[in-house]
N, C-alpha and C. Protein backbone atom coordinates (compact mmCIF):
# COMPACT_ATOMS: atom_id res chain seq x y z
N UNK A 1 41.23 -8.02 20.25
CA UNK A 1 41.77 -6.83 20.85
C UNK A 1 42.36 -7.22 22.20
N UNK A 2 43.54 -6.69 22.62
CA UNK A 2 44.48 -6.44 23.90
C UNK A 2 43.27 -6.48 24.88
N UNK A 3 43.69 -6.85 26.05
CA UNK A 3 43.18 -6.55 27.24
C UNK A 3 43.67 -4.53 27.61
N UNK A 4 44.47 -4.49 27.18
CA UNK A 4 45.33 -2.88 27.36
C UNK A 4 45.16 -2.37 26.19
N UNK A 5 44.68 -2.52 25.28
CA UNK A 5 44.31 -2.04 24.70
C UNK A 5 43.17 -1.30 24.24
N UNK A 6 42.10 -2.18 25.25
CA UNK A 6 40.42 -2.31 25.57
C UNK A 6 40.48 -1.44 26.46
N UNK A 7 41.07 -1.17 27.80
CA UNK A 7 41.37 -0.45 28.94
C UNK A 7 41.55 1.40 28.53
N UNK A 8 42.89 1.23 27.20
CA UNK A 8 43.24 2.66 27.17
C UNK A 8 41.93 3.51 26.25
N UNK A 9 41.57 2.59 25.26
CA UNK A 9 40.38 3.20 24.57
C UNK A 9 39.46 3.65 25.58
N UNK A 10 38.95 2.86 26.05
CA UNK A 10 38.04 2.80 27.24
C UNK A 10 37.78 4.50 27.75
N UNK A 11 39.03 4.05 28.09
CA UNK A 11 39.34 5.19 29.47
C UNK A 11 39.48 6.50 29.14
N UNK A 12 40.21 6.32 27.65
CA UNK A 12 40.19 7.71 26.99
C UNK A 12 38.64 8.11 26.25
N UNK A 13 37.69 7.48 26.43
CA UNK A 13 36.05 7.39 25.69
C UNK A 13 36.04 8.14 26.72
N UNK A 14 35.62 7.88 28.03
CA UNK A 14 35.23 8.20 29.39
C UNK A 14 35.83 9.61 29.96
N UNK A 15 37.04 9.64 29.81
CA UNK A 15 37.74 11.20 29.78
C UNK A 15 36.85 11.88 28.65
N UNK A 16 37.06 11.76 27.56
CA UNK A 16 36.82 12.43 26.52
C UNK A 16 34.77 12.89 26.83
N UNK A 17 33.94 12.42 26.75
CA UNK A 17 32.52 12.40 27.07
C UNK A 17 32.03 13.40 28.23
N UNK A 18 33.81 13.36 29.19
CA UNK A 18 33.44 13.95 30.65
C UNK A 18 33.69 15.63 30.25
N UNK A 19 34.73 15.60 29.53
CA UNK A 19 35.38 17.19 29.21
C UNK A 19 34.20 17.57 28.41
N UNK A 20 33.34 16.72 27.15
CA UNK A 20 32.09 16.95 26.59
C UNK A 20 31.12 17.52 27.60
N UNK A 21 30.97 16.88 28.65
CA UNK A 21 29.96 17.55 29.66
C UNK A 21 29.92 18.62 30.07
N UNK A 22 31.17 18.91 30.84
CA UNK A 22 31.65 20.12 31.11
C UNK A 22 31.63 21.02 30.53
N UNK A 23 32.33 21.21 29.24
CA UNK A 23 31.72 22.11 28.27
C UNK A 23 30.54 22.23 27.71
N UNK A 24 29.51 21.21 27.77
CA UNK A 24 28.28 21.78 27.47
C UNK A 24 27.77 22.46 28.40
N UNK A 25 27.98 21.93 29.76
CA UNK A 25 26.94 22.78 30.68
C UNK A 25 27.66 24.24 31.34
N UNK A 26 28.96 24.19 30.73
CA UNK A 26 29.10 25.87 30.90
C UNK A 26 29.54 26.73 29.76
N UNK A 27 28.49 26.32 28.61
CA UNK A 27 28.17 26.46 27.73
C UNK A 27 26.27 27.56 27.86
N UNK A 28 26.47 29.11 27.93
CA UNK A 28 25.59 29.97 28.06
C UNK A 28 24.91 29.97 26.90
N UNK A 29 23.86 29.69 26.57
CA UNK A 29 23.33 30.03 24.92
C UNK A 29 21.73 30.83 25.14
N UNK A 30 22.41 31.94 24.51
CA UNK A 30 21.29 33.48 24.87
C UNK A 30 20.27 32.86 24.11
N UNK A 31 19.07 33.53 24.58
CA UNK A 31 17.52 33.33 24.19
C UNK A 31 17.66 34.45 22.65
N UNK A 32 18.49 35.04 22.71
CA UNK A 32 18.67 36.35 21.80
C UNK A 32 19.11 36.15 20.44
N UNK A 33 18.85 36.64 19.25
CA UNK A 33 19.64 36.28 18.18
C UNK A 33 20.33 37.11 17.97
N UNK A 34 20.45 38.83 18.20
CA UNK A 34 21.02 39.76 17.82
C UNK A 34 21.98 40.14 19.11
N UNK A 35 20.87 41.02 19.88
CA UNK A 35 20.98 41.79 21.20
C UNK A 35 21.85 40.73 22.22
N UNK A 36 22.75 41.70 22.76
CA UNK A 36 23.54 40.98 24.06
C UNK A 36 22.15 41.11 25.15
N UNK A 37 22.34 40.37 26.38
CA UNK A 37 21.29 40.49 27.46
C UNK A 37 21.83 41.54 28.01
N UNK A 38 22.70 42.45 28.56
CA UNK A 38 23.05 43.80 28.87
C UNK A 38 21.62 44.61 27.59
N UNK A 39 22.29 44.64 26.37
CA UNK A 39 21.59 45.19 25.51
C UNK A 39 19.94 45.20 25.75
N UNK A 40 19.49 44.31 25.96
CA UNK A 40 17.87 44.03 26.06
C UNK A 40 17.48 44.57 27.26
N UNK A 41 17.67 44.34 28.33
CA UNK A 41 17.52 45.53 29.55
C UNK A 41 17.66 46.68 29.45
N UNK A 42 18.46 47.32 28.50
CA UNK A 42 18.15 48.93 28.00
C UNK A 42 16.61 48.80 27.25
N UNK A 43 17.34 48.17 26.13
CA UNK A 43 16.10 48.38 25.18
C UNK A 43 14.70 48.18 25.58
N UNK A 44 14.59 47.17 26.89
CA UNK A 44 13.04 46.52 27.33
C UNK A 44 12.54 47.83 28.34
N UNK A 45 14.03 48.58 28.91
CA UNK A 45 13.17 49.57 29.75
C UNK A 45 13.29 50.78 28.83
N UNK A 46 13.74 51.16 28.16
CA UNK A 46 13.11 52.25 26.30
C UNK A 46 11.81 52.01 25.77
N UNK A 47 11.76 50.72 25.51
CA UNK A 47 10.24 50.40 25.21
C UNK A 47 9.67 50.46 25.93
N UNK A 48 9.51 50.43 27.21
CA UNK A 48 8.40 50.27 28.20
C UNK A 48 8.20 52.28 28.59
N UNK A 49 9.08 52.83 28.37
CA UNK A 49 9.00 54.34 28.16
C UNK A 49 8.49 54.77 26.68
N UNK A 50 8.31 54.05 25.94
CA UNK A 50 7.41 54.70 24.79
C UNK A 50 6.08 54.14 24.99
N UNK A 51 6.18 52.58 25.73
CA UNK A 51 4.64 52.36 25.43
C UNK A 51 4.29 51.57 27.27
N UNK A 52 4.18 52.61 28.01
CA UNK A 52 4.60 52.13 29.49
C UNK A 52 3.05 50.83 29.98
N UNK A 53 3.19 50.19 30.74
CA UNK A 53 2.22 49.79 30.86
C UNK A 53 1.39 50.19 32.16
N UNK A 54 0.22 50.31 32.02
CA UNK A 54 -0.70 50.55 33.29
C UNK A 54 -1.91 50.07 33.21
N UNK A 55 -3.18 50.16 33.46
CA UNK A 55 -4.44 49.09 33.27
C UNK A 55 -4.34 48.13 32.53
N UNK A 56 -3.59 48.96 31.11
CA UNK A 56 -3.02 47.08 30.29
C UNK A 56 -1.62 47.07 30.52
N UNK A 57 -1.27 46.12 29.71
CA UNK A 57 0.05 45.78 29.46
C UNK A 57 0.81 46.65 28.97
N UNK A 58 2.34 46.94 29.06
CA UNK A 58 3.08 47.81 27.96
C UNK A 58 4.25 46.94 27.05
N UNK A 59 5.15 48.07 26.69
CA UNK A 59 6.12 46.96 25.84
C UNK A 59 6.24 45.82 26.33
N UNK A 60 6.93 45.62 27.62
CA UNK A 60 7.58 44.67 27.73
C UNK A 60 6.43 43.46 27.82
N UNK A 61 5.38 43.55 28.10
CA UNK A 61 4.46 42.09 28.66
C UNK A 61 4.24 41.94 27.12
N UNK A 62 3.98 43.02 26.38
CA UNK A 62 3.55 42.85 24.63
C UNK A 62 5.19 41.79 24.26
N UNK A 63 6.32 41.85 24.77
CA UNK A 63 7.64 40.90 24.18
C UNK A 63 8.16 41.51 22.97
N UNK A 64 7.75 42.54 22.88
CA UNK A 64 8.12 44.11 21.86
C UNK A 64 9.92 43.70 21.75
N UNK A 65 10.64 43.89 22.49
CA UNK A 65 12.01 43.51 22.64
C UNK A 65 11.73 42.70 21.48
N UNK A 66 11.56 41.29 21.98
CA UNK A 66 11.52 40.09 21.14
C UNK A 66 11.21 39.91 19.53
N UNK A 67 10.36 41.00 19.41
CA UNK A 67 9.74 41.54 17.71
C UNK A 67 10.82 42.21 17.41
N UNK A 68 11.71 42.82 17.98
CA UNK A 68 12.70 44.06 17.55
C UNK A 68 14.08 43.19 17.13
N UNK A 69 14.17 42.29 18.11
CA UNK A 69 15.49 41.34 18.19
C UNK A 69 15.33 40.72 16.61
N UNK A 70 14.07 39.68 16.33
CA UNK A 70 14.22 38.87 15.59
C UNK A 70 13.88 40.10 14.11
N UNK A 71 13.64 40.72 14.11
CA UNK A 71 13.85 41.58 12.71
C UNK A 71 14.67 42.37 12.51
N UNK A 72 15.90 42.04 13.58
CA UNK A 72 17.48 42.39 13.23
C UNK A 72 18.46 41.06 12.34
N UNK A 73 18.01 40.09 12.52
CA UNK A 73 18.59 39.26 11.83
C UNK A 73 17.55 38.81 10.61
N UNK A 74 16.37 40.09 10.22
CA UNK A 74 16.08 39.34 9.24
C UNK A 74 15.56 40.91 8.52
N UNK A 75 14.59 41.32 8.62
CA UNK A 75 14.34 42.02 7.96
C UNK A 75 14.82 43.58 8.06
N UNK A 76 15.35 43.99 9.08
CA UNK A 76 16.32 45.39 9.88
C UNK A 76 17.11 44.97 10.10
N UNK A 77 18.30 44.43 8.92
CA UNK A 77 19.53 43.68 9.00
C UNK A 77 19.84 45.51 9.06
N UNK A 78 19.40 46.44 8.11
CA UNK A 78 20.27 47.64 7.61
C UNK A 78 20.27 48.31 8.89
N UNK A 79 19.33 47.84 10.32
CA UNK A 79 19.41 48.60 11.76
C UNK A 79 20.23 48.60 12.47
N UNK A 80 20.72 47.16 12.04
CA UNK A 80 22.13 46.99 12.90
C UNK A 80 22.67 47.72 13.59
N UNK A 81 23.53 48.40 13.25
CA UNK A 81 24.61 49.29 13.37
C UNK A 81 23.85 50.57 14.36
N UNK A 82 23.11 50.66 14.01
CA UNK A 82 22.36 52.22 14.54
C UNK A 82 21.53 51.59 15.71
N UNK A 83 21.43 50.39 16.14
CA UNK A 83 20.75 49.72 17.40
C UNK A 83 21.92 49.62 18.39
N UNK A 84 23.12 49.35 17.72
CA UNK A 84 24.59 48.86 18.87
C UNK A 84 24.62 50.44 19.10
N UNK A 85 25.17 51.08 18.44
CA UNK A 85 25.14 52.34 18.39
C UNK A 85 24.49 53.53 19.53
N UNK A 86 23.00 53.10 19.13
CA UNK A 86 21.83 53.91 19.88
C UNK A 86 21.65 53.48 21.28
N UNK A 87 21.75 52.13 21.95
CA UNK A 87 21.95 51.48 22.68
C UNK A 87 22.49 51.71 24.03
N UNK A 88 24.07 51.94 23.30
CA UNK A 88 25.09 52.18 23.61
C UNK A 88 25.73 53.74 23.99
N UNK A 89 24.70 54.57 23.14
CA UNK A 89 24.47 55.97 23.47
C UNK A 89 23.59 56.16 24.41
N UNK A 90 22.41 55.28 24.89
CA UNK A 90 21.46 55.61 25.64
C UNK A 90 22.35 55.02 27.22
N UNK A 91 22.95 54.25 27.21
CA UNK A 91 23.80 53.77 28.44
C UNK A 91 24.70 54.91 28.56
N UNK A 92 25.33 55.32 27.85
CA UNK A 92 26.57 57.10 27.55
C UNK A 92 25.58 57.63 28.52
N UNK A 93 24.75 58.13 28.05
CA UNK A 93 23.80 59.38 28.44
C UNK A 93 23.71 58.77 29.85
N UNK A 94 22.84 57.90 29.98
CA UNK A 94 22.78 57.18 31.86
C UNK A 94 23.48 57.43 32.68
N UNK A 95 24.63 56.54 32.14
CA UNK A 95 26.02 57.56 33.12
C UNK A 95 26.52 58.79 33.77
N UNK A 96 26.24 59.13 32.43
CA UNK A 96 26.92 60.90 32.60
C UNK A 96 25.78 61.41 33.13
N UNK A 97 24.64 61.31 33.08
CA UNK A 97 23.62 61.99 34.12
C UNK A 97 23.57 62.01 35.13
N UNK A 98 23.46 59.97 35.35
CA UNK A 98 22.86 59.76 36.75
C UNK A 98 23.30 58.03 37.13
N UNK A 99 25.04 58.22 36.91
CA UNK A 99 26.10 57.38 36.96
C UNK A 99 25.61 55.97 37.54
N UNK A 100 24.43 55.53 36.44
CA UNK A 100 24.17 54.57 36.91
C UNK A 100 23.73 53.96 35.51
N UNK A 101 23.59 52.47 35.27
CA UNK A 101 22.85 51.80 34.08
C UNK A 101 21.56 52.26 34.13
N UNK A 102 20.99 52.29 32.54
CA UNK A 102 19.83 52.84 32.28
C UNK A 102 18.44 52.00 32.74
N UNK A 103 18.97 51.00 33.03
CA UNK A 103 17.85 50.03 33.44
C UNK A 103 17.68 50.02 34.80
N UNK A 104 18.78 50.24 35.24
CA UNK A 104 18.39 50.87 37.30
C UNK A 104 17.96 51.67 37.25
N UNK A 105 17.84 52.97 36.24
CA UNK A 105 17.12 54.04 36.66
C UNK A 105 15.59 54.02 37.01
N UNK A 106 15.17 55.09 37.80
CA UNK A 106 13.71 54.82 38.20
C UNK A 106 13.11 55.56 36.81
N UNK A 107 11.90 55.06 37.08
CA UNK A 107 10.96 55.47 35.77
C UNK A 107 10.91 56.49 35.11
N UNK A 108 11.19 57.80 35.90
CA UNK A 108 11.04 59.20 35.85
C UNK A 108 12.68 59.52 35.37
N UNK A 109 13.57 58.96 35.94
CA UNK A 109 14.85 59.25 35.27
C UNK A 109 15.09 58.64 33.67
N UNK A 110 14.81 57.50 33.51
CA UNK A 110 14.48 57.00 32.18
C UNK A 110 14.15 58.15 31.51
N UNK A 111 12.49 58.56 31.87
CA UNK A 111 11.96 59.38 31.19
C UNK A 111 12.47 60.85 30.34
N UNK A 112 12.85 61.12 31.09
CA UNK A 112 14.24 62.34 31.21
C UNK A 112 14.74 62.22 30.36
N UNK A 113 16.12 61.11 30.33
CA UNK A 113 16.67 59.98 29.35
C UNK A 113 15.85 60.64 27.93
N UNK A 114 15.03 59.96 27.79
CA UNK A 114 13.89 59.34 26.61
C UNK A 114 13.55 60.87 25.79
N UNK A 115 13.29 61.73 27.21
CA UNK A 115 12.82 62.91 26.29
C UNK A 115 14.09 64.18 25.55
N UNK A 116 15.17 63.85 26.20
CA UNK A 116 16.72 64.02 25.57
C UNK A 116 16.78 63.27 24.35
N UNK A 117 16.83 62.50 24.14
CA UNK A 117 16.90 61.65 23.03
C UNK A 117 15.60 61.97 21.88
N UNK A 118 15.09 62.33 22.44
CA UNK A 118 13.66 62.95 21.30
C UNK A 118 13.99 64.11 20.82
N UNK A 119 14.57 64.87 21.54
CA UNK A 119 14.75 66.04 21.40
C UNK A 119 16.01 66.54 20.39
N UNK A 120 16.63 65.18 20.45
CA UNK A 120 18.31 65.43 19.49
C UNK A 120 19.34 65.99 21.12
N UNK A 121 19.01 65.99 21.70
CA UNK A 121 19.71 67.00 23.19
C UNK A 121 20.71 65.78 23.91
N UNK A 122 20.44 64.89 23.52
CA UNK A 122 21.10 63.51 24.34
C UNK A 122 22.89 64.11 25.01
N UNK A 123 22.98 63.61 25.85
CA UNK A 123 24.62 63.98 26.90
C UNK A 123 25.51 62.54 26.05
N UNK A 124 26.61 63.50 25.73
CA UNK A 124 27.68 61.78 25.53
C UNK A 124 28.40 61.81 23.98
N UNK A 125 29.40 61.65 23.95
CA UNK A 125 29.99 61.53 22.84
C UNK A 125 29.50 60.92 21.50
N UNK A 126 29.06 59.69 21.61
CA UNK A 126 28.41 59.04 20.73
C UNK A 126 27.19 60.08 20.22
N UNK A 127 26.17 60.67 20.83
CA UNK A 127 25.04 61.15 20.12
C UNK A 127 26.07 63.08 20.09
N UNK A 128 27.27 62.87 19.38
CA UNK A 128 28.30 64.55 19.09
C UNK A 128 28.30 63.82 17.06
N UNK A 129 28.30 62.24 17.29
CA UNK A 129 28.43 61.99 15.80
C UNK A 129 27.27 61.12 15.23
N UNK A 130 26.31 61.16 16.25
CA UNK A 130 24.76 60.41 15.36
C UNK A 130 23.79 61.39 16.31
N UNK A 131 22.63 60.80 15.55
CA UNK A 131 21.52 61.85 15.96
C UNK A 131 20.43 61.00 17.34
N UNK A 132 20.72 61.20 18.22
CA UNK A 132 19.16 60.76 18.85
C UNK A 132 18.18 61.09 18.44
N UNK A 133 17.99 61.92 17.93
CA UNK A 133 16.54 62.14 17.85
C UNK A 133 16.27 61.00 16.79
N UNK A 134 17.13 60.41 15.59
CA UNK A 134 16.84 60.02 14.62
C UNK A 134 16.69 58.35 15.22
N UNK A 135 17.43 57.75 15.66
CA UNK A 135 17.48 56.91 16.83
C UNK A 135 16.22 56.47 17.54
N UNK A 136 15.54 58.17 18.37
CA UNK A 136 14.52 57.96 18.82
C UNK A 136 13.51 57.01 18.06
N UNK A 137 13.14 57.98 16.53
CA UNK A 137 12.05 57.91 15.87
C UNK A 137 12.12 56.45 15.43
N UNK A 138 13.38 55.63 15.31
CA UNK A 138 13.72 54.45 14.54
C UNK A 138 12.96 53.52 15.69
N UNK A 139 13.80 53.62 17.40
CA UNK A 139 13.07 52.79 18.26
C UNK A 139 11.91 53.02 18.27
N UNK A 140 10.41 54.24 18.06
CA UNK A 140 9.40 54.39 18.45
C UNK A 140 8.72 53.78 17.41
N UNK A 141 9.32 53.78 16.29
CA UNK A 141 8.61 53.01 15.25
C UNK A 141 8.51 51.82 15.20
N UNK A 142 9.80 51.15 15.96
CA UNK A 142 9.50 49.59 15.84
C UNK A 142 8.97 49.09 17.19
N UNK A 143 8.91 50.23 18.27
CA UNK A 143 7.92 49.66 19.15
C UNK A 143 6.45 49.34 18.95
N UNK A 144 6.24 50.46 18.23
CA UNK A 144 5.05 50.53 17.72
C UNK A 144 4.41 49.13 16.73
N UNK A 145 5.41 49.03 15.84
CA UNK A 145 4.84 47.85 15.20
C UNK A 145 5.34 46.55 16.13
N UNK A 146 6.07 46.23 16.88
CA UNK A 146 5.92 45.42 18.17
C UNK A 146 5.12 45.19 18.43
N UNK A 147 4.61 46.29 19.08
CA UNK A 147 3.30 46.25 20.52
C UNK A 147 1.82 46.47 19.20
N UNK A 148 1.52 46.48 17.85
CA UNK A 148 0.53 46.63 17.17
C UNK A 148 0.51 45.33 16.31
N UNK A 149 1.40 45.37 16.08
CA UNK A 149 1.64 44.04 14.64
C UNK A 149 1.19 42.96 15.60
N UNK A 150 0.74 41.68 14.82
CA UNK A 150 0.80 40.24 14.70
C UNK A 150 1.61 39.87 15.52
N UNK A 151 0.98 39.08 16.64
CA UNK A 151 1.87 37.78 17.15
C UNK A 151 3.07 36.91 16.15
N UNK A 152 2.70 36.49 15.00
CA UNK A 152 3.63 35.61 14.55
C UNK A 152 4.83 36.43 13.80
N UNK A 153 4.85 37.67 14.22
CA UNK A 153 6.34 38.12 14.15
C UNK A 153 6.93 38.26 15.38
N UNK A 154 6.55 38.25 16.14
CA UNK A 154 7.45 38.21 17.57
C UNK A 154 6.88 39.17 18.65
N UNK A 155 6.54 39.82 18.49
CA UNK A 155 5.67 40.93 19.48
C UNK A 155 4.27 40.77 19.83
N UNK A 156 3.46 41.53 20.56
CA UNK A 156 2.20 41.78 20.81
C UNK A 156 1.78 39.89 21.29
N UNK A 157 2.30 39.67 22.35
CA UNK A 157 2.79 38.26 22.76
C UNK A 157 0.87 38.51 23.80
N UNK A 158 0.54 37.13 23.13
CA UNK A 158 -1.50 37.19 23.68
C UNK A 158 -2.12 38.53 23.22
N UNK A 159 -1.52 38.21 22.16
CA UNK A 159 -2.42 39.72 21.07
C UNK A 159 -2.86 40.85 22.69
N UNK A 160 -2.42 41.48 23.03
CA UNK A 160 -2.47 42.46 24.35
C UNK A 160 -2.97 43.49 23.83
N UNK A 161 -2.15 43.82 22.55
CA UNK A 161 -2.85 45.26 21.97
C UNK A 161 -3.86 45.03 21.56
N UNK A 162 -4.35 44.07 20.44
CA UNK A 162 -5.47 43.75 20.43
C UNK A 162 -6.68 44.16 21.47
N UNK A 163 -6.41 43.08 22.21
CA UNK A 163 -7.12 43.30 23.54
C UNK A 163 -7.56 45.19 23.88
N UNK A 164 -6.10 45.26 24.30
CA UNK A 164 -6.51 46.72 24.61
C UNK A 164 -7.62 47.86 24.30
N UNK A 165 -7.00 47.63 22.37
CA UNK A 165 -8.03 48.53 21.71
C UNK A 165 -9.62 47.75 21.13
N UNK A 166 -10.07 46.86 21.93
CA UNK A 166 -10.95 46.13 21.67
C UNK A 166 -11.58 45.41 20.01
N UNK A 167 -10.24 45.25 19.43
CA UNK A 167 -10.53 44.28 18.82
C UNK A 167 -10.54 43.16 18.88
N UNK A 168 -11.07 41.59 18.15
CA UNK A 168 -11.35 40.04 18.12
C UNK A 168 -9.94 39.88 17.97
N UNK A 169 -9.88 38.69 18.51
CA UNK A 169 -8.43 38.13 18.40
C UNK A 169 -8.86 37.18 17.13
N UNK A 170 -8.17 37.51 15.94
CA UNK A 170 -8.31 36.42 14.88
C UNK A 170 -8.04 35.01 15.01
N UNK A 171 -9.27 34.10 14.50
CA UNK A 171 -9.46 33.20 14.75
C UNK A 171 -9.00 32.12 13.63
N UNK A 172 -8.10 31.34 13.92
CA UNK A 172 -7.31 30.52 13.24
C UNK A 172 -8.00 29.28 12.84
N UNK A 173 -8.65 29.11 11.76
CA UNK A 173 -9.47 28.07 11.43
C UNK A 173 -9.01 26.70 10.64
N UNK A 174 -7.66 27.24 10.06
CA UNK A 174 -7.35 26.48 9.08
C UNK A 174 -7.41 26.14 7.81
N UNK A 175 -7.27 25.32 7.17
CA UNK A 175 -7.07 25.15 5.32
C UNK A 175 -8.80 25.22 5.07
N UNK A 176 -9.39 25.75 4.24
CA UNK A 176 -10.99 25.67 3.55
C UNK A 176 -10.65 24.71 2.43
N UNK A 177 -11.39 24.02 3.08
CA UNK A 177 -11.58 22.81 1.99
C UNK A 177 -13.10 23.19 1.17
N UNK A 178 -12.68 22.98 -0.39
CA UNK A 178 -13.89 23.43 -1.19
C UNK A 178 -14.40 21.73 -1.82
N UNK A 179 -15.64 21.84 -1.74
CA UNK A 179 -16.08 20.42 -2.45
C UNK A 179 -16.64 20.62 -3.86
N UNK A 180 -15.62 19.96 -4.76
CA UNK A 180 -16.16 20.19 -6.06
C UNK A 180 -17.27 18.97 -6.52
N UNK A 181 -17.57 18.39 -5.68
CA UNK A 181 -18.73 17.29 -5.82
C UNK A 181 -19.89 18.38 -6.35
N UNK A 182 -20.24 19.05 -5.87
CA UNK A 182 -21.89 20.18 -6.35
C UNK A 182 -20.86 21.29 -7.16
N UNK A 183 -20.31 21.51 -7.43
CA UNK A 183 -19.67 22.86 -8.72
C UNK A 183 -20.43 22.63 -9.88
């Protein structure tokens, strides 16, 4: 091989590896599989208004979000639509109330929020052609199994509920090995 020939490869390896860099590291890759991070700051302060926390934990320390996210890409594929939707109506409503994102609001304005939306009463175009209330019942249900269900679906993160309602945290023992030597 060329002496200039060795040089241009070279040099174009070294360009090429550098533009690789660059684009990886401004390269953002969400913790999220479904939900935008806008999206999850609604939803984490919704959940934390159905299941608020005080002596214990509430949604959010339970990682309730996190149970909700990953059973949009798997088992509440059919939620889809009615999560962008509901979401996106609960930010509508924020605005037009109290012209601010729903996640700045203070606790008590949320609340407000939350109990509009229960009610079917929600402010905003979006809930003129879907139902909050129906919305509501969909988020309260999967908070619920969030913040109740099993760790190894994504929620109830250091079994918390557990805790709470004083049950054992199940104890993971492993495969039972049976000895057919004495059968």
């Amino acid at each position: 091989m060329h002496r200039r020939k060795f040089i241009g490869i070279t040099g174009a390896g070294i360009i090429g590896i550098s533009i690789l860099a660059k684009c990886r590291n401004s390269t953002i890759i969400s913790q999220w599989r479904f939900f935008t991070d806008e999206e999850v700051l609604i939803l984490e302060a919704a959940c934390e208004q159905i299941i608020p926390a005080d002596k214990d934990p509430g949604a959010k320390e339970a990682n309730v979000v996190n149970f909700i996210d990953k059973q949009m890409v798997n088992y509440y594929k059919s939620h889809q639509n009615a999560y962008r939707v509901g979401i996106a109506g609960i930010q509508e409503t924020s605005k037009i109330l109290y012209k601010q994102s729903f996640d700045k609001l203070s606790f008590d304005q949320q609340y407000q929020i939350m109990l509009l939306l229960e009610a079917g009463e929600a402010k905003g175009k979006i809930w003129e052609e879907n139902s909050s209330s129906a919305f509501f019942d969909l988020l309260r249900e999967h908070t619920m199994q969030g913040f109740y269900g099993s760790p190894k679906h994504g929620g109830n993160k250091n079994y918390v509920s557990y805790k709470m309602i004083g049950i054992d945290v199940p104890q993971i023992i492993g495969q039972n090995r049976y000895h057919t030597k004495n059968l």
